[in-house]
PDB file of N, CA and C in Angstrom:
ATOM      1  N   UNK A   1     -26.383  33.890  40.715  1.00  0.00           N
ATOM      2  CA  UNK A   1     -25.084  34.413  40.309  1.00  0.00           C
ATOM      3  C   UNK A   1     -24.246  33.277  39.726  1.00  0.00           C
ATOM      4  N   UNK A   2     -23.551  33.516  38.713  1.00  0.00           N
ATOM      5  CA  UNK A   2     -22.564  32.501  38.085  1.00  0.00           C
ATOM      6  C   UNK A   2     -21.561  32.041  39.030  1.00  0.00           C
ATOM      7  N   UNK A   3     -21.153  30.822  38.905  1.00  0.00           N
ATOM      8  CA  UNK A   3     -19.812  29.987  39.381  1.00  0.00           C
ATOM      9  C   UNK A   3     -18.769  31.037  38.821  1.00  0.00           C
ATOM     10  N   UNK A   4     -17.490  31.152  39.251  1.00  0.00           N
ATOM     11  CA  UNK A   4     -16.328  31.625  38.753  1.00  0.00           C
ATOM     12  C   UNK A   4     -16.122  30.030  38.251  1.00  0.00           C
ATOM     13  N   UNK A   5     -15.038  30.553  37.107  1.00  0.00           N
ATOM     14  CA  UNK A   5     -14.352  29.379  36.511  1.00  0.00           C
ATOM     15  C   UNK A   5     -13.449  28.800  36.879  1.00  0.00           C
ATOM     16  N   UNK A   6     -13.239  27.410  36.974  1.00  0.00           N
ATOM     17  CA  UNK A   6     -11.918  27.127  38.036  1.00  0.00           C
ATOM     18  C   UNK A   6     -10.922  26.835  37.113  1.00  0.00           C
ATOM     19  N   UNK A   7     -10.866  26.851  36.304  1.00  0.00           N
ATOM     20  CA  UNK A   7      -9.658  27.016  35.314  1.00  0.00           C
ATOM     21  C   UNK A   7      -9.896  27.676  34.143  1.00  0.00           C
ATOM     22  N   UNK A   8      -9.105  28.655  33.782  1.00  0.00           N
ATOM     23  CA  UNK A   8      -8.791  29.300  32.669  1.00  0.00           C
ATOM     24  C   UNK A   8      -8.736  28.313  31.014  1.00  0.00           C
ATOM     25  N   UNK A   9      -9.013  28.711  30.224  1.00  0.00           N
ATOM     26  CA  UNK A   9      -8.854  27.875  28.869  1.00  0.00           C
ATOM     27  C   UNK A   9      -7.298  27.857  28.910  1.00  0.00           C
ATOM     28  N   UNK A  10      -6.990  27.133  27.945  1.00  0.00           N
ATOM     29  CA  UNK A  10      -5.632  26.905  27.785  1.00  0.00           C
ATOM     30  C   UNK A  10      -5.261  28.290  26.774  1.00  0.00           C
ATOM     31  N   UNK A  11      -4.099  29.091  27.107  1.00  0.00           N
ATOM     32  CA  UNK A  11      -3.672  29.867  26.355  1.00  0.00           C
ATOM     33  C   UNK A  11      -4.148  31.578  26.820  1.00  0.00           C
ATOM     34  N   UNK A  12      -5.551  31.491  27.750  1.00  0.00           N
ATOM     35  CA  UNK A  12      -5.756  32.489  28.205  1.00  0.00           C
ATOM     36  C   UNK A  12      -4.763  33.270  29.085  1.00  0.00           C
ATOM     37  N   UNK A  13      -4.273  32.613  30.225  1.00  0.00           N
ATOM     38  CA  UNK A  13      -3.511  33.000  30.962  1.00  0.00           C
ATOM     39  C   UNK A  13      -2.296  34.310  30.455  1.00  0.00           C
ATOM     40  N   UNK A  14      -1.597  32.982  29.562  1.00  0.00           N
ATOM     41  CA  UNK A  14      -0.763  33.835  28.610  1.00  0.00           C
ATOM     42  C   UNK A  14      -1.487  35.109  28.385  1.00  0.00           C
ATOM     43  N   UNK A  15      -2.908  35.541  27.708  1.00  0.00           N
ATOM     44  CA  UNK A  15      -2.870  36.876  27.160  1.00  0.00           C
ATOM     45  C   UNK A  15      -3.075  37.624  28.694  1.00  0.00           C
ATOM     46  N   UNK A  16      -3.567  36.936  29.245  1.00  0.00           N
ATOM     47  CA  UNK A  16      -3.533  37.849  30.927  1.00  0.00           C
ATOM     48  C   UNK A  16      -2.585  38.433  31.006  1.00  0.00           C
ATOM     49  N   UNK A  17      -1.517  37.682  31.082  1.00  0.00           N
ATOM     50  CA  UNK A  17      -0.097  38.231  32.018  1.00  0.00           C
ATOM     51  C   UNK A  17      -0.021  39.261  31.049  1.00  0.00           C
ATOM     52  N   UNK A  18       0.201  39.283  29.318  1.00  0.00           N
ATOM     53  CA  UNK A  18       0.892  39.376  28.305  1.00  0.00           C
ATOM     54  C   UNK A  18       0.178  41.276  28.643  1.00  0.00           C
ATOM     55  N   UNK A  19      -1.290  40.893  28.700  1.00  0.00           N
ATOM     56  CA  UNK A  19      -2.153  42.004  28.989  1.00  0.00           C
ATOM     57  C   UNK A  19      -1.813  43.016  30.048  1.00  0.00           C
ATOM     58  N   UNK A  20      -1.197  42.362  31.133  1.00  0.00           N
ATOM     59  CA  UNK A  20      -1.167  43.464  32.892  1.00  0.00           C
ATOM     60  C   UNK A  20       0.089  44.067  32.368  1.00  0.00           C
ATOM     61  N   UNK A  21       1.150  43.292  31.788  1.00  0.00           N
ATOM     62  CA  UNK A  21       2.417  43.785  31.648  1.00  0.00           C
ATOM     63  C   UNK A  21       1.954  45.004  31.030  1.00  0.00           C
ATOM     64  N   UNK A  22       1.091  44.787  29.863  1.00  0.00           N
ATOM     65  CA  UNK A  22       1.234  45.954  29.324  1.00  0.00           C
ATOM     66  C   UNK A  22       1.142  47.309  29.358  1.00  0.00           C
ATOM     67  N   UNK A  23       0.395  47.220  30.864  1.00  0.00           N
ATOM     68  CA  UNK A  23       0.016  48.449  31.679  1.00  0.00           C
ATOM     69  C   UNK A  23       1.246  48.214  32.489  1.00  0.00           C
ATOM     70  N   UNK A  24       1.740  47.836  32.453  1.00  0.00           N
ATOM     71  CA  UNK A  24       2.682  48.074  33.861  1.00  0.00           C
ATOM     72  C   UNK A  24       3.505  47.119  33.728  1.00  0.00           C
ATOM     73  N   UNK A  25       5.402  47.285  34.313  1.00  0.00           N
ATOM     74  CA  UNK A  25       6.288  45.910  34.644  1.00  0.00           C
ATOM     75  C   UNK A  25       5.974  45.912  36.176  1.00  0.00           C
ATOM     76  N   UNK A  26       6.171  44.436  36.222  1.00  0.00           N
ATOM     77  CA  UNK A  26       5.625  43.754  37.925  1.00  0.00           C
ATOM     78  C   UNK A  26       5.997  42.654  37.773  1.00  0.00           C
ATOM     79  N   UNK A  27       6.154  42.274  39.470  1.00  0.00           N
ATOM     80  CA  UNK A  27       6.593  41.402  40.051  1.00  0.00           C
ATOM     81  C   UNK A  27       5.010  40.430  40.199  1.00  0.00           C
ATOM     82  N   UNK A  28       5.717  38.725  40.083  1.00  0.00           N
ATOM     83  CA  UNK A  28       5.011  37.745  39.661  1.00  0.00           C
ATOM     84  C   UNK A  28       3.680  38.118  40.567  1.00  0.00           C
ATOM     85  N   UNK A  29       3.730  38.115  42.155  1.00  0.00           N
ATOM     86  CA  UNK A  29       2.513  38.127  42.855  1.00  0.00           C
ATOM     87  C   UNK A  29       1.626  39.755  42.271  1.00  0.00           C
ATOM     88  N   UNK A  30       2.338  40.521  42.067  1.00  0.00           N
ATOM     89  CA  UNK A  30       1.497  41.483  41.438  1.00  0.00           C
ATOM     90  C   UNK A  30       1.086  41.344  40.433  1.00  0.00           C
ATOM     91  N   UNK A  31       1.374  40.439  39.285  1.00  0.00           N
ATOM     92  CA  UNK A  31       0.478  40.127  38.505  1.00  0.00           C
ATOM     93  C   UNK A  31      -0.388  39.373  38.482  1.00  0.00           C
ATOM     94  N   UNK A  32      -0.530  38.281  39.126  1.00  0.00           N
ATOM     95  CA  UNK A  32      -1.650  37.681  39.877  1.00  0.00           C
ATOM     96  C   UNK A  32      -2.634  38.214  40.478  1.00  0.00           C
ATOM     97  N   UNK A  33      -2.304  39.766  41.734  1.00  0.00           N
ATOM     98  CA  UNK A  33      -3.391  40.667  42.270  1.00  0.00           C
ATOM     99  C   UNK A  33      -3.931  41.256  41.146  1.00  0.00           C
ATOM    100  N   UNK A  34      -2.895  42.002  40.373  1.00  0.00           N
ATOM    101  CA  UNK A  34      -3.752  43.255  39.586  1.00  0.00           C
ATOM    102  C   UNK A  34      -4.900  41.881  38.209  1.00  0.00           C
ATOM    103  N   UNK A  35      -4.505  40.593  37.790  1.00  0.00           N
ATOM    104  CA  UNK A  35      -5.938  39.867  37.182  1.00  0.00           C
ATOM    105  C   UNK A  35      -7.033  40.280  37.773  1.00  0.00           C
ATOM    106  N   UNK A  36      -6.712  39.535  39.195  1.00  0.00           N
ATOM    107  CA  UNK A  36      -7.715  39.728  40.079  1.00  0.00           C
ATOM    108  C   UNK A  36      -8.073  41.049  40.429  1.00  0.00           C
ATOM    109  N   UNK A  37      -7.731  41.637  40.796  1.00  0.00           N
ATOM    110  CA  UNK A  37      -8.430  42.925  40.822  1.00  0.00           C
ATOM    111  C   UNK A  37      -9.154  43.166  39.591  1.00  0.00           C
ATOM    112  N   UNK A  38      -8.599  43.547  38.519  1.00  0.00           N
ATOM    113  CA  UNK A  38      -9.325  43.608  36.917  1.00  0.00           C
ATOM    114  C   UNK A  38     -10.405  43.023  36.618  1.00  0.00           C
ATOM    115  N   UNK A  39     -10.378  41.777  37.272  1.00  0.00           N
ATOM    116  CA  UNK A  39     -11.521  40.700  36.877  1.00  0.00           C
ATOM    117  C   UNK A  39     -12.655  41.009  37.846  1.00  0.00           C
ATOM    118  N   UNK A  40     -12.505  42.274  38.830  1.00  0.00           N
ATOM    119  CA  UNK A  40     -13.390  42.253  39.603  1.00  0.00           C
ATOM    120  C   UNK A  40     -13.559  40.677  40.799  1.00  0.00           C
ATOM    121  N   UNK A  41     -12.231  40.000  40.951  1.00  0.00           N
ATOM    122  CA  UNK A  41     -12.209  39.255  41.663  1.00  0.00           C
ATOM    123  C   UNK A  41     -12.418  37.420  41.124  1.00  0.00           C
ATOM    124  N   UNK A  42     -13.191  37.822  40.103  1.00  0.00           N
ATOM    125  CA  UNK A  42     -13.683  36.102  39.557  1.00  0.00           C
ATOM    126  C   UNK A  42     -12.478  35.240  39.587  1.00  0.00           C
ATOM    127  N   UNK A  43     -11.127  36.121  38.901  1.00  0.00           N
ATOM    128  CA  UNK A  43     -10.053  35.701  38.285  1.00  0.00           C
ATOM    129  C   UNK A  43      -8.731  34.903  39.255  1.00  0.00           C
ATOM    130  N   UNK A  44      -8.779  33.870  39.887  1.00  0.00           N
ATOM    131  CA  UNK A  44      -7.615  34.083  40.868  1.00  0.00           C
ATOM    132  C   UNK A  44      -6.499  33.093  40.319  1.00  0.00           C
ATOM    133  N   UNK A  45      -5.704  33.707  40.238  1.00  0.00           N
ATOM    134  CA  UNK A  45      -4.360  32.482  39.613  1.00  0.00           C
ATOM    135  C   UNK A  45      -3.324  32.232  40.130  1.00  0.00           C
ATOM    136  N   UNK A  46      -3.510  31.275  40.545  1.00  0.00           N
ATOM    137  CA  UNK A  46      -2.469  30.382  41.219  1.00  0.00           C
ATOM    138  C   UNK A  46      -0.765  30.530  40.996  1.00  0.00           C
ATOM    139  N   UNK A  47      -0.361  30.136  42.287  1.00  0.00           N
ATOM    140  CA  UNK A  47       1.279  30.116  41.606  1.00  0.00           C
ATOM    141  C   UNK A  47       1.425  28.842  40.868  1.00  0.00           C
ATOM    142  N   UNK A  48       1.087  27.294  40.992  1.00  0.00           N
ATOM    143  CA  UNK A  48       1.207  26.984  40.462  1.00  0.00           C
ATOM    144  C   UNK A  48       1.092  27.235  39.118  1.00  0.00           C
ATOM    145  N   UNK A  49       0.158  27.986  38.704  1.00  0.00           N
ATOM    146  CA  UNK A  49       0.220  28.096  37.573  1.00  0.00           C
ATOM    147  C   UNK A  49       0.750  29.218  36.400  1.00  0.00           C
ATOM    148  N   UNK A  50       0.629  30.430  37.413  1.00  0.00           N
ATOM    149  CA  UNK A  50       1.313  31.250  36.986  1.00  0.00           C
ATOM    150  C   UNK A  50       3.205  31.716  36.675  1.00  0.00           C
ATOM    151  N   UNK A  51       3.873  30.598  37.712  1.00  0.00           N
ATOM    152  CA  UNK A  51       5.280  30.879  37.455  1.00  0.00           C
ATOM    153  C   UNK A  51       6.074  30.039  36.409  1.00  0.00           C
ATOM    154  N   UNK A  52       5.196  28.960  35.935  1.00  0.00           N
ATOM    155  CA  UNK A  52       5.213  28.343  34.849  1.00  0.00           C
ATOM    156  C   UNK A  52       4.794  29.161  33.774  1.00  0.00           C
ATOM    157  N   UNK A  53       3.994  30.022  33.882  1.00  0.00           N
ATOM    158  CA  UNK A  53       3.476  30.513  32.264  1.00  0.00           C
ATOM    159  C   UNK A  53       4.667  31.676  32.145  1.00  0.00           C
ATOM    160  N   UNK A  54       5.119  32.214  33.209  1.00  0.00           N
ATOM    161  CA  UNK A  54       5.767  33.908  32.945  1.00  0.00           C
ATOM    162  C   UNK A  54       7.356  32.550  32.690  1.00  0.00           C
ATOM    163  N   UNK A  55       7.560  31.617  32.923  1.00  0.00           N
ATOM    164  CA  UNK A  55       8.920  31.152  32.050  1.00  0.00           C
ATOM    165  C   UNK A  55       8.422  30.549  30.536  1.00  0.00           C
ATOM    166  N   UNK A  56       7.148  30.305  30.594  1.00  0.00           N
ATOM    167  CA  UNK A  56       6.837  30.008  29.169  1.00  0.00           C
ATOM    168  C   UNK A  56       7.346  31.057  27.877  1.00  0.00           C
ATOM    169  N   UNK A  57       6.910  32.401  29.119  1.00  0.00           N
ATOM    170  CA  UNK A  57       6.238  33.423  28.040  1.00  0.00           C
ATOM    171  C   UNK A  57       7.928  34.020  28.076  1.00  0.00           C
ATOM    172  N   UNK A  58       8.779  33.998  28.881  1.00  0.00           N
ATOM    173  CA  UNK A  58      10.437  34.090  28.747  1.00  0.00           C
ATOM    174  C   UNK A  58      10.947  33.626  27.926  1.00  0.00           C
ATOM    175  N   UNK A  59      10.650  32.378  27.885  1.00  0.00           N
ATOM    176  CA  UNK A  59      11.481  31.444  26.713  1.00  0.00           C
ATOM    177  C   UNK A  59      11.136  31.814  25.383  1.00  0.00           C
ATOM    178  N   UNK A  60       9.736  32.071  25.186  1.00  0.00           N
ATOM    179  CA  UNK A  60       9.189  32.617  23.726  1.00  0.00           C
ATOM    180  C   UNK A  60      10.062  33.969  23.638  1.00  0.00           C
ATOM    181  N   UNK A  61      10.531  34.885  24.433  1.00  0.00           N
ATOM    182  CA  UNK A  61      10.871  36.318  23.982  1.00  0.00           C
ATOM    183  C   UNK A  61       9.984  37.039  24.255  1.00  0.00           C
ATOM    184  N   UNK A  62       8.647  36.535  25.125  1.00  0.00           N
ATOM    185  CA  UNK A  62       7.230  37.498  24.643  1.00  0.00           C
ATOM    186  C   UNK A  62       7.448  38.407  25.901  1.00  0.00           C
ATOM    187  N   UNK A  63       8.556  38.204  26.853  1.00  0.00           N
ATOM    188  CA  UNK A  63       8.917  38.995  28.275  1.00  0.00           C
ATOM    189  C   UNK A  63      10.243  38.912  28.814  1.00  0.00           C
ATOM    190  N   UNK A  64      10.604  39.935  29.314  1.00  0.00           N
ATOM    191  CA  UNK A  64      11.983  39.775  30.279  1.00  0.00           C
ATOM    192  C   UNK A  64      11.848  40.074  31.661  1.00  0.00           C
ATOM    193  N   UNK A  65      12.846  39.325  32.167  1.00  0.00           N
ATOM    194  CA  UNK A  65      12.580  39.640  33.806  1.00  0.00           C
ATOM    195  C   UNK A  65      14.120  40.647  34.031  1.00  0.00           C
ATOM    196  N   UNK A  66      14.388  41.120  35.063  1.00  0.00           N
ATOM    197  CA  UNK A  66      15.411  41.615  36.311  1.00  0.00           C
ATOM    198  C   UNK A  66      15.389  41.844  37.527  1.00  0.00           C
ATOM    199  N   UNK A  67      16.126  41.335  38.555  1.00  0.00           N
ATOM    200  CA  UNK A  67      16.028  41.627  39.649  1.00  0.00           C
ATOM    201  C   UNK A  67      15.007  42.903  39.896  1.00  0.00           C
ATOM    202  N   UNK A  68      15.146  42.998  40.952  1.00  0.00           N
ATOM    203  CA  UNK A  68      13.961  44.237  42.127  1.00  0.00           C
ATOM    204  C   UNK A  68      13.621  44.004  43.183  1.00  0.00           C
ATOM    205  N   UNK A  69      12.781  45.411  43.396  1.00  0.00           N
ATOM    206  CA  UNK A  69      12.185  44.785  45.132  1.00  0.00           C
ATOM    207  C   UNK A  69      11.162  45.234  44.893  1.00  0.00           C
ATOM    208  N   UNK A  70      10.219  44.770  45.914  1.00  0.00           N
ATOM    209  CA  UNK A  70       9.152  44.435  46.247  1.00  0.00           C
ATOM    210  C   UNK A  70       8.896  46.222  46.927  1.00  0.00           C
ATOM    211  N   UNK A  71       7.388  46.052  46.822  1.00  0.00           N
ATOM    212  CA  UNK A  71       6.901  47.271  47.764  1.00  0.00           C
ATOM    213  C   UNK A  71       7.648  47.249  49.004  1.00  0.00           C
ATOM    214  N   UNK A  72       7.654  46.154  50.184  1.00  0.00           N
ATOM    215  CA  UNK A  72       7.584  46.023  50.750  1.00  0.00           C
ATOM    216  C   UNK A  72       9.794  45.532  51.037  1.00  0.00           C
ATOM    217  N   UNK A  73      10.389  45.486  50.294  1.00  0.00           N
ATOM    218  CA  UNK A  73      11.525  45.497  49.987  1.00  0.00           C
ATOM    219  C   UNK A  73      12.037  44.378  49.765  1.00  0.00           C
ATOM    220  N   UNK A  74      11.405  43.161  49.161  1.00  0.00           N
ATOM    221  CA  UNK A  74      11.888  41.744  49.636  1.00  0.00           C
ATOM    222  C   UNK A  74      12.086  41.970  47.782  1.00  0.00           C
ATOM    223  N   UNK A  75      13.696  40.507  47.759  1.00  0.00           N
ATOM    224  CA  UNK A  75      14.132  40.594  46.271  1.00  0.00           C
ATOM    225  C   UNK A  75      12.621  39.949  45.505  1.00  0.00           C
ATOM    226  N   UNK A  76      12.823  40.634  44.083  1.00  0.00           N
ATOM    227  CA  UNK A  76      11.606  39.967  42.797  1.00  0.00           C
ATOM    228  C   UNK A  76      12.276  39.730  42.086  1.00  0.00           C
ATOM    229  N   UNK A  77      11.891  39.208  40.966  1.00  0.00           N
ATOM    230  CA  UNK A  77      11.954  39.670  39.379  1.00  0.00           C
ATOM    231  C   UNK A  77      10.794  40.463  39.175  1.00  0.00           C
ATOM    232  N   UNK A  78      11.020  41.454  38.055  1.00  0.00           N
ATOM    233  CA  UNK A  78      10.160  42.146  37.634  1.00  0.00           C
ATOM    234  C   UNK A  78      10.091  41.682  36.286  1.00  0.00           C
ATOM    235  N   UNK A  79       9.334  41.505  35.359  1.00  0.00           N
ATOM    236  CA  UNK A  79       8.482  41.300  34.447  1.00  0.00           C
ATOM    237  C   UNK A  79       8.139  42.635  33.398  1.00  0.00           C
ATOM    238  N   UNK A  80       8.492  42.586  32.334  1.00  0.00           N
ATOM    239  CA  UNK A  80       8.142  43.347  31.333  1.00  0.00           C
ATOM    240  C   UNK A  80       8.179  42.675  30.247  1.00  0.00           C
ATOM    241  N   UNK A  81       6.838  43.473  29.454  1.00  0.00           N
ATOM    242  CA  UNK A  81       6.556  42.996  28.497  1.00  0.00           C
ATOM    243  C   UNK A  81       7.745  43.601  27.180  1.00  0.00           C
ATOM    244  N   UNK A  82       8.371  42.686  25.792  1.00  0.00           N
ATOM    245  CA  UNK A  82       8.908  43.201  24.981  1.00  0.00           C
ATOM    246  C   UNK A  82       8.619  43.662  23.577  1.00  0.00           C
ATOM    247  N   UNK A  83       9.100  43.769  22.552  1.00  0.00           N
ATOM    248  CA  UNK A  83       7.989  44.272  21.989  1.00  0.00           C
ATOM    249  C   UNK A  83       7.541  43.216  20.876  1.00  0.00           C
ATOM    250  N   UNK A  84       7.965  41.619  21.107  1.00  0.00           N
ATOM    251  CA  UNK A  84       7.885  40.836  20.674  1.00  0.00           C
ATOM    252  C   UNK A  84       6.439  40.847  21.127  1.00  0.00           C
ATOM    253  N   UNK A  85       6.547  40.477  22.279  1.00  0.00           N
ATOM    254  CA  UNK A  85       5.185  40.254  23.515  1.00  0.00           C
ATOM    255  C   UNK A  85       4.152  41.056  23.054  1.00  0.00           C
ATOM    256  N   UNK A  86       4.707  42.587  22.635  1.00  0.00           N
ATOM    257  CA  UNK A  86       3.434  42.894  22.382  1.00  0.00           C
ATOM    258  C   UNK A  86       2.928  43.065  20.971  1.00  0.00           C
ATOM    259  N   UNK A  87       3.912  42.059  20.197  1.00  0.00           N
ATOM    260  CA  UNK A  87       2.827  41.911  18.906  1.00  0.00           C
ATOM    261  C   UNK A  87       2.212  40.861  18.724  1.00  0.00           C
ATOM    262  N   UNK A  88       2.763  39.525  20.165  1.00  0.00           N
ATOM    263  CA  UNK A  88       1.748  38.222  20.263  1.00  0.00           C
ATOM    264  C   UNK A  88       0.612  39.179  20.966  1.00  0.00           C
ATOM    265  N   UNK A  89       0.728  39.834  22.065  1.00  0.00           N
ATOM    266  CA  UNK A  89      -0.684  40.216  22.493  1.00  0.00           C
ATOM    267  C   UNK A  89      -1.590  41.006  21.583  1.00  0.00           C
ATOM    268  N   UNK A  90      -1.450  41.824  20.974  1.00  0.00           N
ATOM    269  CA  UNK A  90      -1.910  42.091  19.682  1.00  0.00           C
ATOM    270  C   UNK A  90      -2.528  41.226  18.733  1.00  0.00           C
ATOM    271  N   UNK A  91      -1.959  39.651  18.671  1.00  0.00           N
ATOM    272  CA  UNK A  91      -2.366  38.405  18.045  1.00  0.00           C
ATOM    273  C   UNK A  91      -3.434  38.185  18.562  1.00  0.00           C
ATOM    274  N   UNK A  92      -2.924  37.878  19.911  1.00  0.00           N
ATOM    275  CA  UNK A  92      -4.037  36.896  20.601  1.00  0.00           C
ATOM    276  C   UNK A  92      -4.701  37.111  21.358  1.00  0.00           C
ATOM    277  N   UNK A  93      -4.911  39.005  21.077  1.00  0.00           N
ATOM    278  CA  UNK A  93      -6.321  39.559  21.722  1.00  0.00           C
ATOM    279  C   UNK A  93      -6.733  39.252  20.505  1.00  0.00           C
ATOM    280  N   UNK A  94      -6.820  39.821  19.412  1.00  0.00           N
ATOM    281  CA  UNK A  94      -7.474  39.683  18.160  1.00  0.00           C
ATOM    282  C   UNK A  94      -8.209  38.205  18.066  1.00  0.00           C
ATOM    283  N   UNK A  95      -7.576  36.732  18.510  1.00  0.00           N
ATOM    284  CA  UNK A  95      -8.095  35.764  18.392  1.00  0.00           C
ATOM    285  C   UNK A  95      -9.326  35.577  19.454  1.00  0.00           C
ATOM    286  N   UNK A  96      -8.815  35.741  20.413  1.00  0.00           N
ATOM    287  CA  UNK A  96      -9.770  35.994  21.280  1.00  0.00           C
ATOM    288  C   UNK A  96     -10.701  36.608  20.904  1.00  0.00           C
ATOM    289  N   UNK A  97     -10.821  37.535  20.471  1.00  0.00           N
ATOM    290  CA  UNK A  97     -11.854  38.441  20.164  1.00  0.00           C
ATOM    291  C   UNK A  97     -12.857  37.581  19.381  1.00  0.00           C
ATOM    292  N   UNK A  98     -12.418  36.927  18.472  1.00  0.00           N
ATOM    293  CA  UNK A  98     -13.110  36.650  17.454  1.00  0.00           C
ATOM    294  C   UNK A  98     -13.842  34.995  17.995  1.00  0.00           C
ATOM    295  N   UNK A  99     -12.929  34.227  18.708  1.00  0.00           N
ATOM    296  CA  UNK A  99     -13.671  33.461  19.163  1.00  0.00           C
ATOM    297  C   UNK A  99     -14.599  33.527  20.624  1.00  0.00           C
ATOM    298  N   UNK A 100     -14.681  34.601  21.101  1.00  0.00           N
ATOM    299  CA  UNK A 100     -15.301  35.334  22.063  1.00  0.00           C
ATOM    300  C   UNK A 100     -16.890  35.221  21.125  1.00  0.00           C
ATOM    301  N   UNK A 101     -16.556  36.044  20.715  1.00  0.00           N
ATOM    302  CA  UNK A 101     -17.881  36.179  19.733  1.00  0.00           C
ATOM    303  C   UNK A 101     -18.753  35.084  19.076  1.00  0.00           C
ATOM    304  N   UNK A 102     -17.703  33.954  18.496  1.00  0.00           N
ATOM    305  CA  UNK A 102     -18.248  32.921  18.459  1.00  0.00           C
ATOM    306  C   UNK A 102     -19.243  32.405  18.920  1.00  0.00           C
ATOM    307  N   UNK A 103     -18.500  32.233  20.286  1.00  0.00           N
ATOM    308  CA  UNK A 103     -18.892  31.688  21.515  1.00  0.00           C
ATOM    309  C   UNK A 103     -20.591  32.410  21.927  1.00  0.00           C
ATOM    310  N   UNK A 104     -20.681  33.643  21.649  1.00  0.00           N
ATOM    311  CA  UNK A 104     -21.486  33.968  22.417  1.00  0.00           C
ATOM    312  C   UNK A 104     -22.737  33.971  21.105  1.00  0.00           C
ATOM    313  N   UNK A 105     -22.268  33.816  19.585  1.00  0.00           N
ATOM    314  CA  UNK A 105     -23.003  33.611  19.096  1.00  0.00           C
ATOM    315  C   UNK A 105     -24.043  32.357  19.084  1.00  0.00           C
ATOM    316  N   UNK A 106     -23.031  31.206  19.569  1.00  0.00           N
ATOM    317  CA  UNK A 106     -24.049  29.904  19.515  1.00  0.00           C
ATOM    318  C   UNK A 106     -24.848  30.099  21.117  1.00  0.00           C
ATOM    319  N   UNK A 107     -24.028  30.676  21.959  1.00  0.00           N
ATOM    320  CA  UNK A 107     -25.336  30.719  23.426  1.00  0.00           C
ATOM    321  C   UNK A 107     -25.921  31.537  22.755  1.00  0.00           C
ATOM    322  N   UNK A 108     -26.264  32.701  22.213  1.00  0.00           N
ATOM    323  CA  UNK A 108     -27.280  33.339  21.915  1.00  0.00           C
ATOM    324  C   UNK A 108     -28.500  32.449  21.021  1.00  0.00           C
ATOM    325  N   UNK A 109     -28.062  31.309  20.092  1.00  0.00           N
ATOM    326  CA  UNK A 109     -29.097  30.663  19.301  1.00  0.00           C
ATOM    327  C   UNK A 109     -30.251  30.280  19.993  1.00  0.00           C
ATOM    328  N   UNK A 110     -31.355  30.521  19.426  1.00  0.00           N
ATOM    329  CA  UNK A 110     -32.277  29.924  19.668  1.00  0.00           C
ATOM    330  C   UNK A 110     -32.985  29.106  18.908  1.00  0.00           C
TER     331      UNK A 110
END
């Protein structure tokens, strides 16, 4: 069975979050579960690293936050994607895509 990856490429993350929002607005630790869940588990992302990217992806315009609560009733921010956000995710699935393929073209060489 494969290693999970212990770090994400640079820039992936971003289409993660950019991606869950788009099904849904959520609070930071729920976007962290629902990767992981999605990924079937491989995927686990850190706070370090994740509360840095959702102010990255703030500052770009690509999301907004507002207060909330939690399932469980404790204060959040909630997270939604805008519709800036979703014409970078639109971008940079498309890039992905294409260097996905790349990628799997040279492991495929023989």
């Amino acid at each position: 069975m494969a290693r999970a990856p212990k770090d994400l490429l640079q820039g992936t993350l971003d289409l993660l979050i950019l991606k869950t929002l788009r099904l849904d607005p959520m609070h930071g630790w729920g976007i962290a579960k629902r990767i992981q869940q999605l990924s079937g588990d491989v995927l686990t992302i850190q706070q370090g690293s994740l509360y840095p990217a959702l102010y990255r992806l703030q500052d770009r315009g690509w999301i907004l936050s507002k207060r909330g609560e939690s399932e469980e009733g404790r204060a959040v921010k909630i997270y939604r994607l805008t519709a800036k956000g979703r014409r970078q995710l639109e971008s940079e699935t498309a890039s992905w895509e294409l260097m996905s393929m790349a990628v799997n073209q040279v492991l495929q060489a023989t």
